[in-house]
Protein backbone atom coordinates (compact mmCIF):
# COMPACT_ATOMS: atom_id res chain seq x y z
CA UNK A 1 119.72 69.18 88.70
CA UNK A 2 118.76 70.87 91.64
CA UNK A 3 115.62 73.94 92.10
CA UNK A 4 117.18 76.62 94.36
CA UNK A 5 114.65 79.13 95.85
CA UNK A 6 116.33 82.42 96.72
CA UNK A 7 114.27 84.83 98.76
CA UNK A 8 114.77 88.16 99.59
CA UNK A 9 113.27 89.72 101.95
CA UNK A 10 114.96 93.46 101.80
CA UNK A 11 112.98 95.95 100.92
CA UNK A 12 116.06 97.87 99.58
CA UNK A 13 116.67 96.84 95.64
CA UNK A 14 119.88 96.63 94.58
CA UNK A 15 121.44 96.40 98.33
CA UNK A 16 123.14 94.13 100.46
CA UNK A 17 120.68 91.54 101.10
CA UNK A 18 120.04 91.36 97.09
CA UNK A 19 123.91 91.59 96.44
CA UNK A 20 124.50 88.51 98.83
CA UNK A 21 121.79 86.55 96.85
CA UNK A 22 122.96 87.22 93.98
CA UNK A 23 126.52 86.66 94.06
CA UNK A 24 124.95 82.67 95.79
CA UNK A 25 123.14 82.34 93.06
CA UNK A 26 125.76 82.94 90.55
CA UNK A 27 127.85 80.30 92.16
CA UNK A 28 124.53 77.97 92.32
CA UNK A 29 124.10 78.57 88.71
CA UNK A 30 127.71 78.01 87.79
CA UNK A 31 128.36 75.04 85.53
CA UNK A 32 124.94 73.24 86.31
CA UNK A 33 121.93 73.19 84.80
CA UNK A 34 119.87 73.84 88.13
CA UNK A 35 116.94 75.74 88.57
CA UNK A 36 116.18 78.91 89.90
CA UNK A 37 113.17 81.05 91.20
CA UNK A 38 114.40 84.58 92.87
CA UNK A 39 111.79 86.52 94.96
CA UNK A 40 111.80 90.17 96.46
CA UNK A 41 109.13 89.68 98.88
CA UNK A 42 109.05 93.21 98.75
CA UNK A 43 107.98 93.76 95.15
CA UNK A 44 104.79 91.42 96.08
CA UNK A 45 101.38 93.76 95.84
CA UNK A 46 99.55 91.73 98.18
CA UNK A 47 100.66 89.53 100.29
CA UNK A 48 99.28 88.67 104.35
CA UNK A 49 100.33 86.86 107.26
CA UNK A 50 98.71 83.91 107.98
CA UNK A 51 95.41 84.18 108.99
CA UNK A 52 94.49 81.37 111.14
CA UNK A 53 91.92 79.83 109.14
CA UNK A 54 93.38 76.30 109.79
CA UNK A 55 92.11 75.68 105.73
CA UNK A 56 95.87 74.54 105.24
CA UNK A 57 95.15 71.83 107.86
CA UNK A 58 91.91 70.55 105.56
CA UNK A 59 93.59 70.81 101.96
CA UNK A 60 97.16 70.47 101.94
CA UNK A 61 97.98 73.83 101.18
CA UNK A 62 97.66 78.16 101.92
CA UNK A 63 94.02 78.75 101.26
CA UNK A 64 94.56 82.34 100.71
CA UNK A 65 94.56 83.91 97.82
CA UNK A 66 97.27 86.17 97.60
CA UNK A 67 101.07 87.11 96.14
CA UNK A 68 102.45 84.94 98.37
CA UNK A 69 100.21 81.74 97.88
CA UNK A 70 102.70 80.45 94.45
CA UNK A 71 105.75 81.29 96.52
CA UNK A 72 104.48 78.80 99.41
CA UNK A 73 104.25 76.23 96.21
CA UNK A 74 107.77 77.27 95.02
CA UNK A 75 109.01 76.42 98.93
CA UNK A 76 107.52 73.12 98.36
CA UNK A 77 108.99 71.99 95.12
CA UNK A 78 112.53 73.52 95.61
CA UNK A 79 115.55 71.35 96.87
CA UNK A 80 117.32 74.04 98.34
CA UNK A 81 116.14 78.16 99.67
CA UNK A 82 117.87 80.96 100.22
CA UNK A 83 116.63 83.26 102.72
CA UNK A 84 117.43 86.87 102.82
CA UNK A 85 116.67 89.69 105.29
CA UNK A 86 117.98 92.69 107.04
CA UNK A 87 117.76 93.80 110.32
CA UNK A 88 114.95 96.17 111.57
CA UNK A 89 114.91 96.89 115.69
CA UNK A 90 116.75 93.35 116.62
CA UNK A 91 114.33 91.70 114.34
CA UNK A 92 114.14 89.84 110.71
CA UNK A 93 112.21 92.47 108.31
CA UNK A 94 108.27 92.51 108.43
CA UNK A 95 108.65 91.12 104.80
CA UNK A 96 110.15 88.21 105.91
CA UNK A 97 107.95 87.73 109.34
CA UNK A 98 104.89 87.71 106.67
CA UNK A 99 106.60 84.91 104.49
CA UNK A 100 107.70 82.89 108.03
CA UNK A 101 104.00 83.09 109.38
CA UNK A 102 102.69 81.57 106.00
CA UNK A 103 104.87 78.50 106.57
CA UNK A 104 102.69 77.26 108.95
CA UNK A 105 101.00 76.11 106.11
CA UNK A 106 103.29 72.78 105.61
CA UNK A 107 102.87 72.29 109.60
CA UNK A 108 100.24 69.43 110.29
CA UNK A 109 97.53 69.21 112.82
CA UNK A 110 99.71 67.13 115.20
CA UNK A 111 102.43 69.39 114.56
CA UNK A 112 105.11 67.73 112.41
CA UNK A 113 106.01 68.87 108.82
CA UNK A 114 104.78 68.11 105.71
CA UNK A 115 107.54 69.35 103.34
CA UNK A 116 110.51 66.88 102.62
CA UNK A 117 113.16 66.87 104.97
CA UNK A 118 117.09 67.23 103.80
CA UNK A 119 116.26 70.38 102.04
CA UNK A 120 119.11 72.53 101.97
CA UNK A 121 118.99 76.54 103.80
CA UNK A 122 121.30 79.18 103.53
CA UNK A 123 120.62 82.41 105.45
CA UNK A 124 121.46 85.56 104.95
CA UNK A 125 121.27 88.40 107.76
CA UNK A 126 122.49 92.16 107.16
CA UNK A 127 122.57 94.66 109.73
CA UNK A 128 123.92 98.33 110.83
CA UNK A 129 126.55 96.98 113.01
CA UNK A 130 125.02 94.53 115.72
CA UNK A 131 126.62 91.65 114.57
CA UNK A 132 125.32 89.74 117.76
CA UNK A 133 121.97 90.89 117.36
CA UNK A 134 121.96 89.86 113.55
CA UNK A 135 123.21 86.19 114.36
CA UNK A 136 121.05 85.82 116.90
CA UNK A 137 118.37 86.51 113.94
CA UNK A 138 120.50 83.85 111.72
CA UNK A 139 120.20 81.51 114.67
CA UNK A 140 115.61 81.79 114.98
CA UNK A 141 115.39 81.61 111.08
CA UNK A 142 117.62 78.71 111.00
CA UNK A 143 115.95 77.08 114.12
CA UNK A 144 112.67 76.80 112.38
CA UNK A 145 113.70 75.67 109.03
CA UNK A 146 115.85 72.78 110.82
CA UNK A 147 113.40 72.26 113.38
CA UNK A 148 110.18 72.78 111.95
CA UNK A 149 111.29 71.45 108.20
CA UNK A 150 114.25 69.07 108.61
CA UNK A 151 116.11 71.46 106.76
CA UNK A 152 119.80 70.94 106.23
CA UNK A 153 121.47 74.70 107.27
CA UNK A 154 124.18 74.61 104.69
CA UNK A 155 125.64 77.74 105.95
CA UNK A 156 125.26 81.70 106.54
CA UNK A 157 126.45 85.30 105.80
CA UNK A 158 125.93 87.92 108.60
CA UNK A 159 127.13 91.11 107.38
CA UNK A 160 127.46 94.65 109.41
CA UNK A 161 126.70 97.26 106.44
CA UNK A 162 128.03 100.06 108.66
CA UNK A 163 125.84 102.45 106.51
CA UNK A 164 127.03 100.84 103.60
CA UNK A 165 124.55 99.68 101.01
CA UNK A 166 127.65 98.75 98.96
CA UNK A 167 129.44 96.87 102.02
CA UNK A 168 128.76 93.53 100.52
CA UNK A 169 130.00 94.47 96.94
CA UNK A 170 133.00 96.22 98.32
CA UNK A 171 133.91 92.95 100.09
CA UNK A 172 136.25 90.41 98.22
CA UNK A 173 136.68 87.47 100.73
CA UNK A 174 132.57 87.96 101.56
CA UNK A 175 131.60 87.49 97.79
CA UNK A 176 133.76 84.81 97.41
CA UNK A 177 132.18 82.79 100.58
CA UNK A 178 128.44 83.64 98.96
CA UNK A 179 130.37 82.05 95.11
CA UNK A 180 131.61 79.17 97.51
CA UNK A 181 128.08 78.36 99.51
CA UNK A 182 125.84 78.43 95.84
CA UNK A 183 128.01 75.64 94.72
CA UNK A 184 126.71 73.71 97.92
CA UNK A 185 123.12 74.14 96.37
């Protein structure tokens, strides 16, 4: 049994970013009896970036008190996370920068980790049509979960919506790849 944390960081319900997670999730949850926890960071009513307060440093954990503070807990105990976001002006979504900022949280006073290492990441990036601009984004989430975490990157879906909030759905072979990477988890 495996926890899988899937989390979405799209303001846009019911669009590509939560379509992706979704159809990874379904294969995740396919014949197993794994876990899951699925967040819309959006749908949070209070949630900050880190604040600097170094009180993470002192007790182990986020000292804030906030929407966000059981997520950071639900990081910690999952196996595997799913990270979801679109792209806003060559950038990951302010939902997601919040979320990113609070991981500093499992980063140590000499600078090394604190969460267990082999956890498995998938990313998911959606964009207009800059497909370079949205792996590039693939490529700084992914460099600070591996980095950072010791994160295994299992794999990734970059998908140019072309002004499609239905692009993913409408998209056999992409679906199938999403079915294909939750059975990784």
């Amino acid at each position: 049994m495996s926890k899988i944390l899937a989390v979405n960081a799209s303001p846009r319900r019911g669009g590509n970013c939560e379509t992706i997670v979704n159809a990874i999730t379904d294969g995740a949850m396919r014949f197993t009896s794994n876990m899951l926890d699925i967040v819309n960071l959006n749908t949070l009513r209070l949630m900050n970036g880190c604040q600097a307060c170094m009180g993470c440093k002192f007790t182990g954990s986020c000292v804030a008190k906030d929407d966000l503070t059981p997520i950071l807990s639900l990081v910690k105990e999952s196996d595997s996370i799913i990270v979801a976001t679109p792209v806003y002006f060559g950038h990951a979504s302010a939902q997601y920068k919040v979320f990113e900022d609070r991981l500093f949280s499992f980063i140590e006073k000499d600078g090394s980790g604190v969460l267990p290492s082999g956890k498995k990441l998938v990313t998911i990036v959606t964009c207009e049509d800059d497909v370079e601009i949205a792996e590039t984004v693939a490529d700084e989430i992914e460099w600070m979960f591996v980095n950072y975490f010791s994160f295994n990157a299992v794999g990734r879906i970059v998908l140019a919506a072309k002004g499609s909030k239905n692009a993913a759905k409408k998209n056999d072979e992409l679906m199938e790849k999403a079915i294909l990477l939750g059975k990784e988890l």
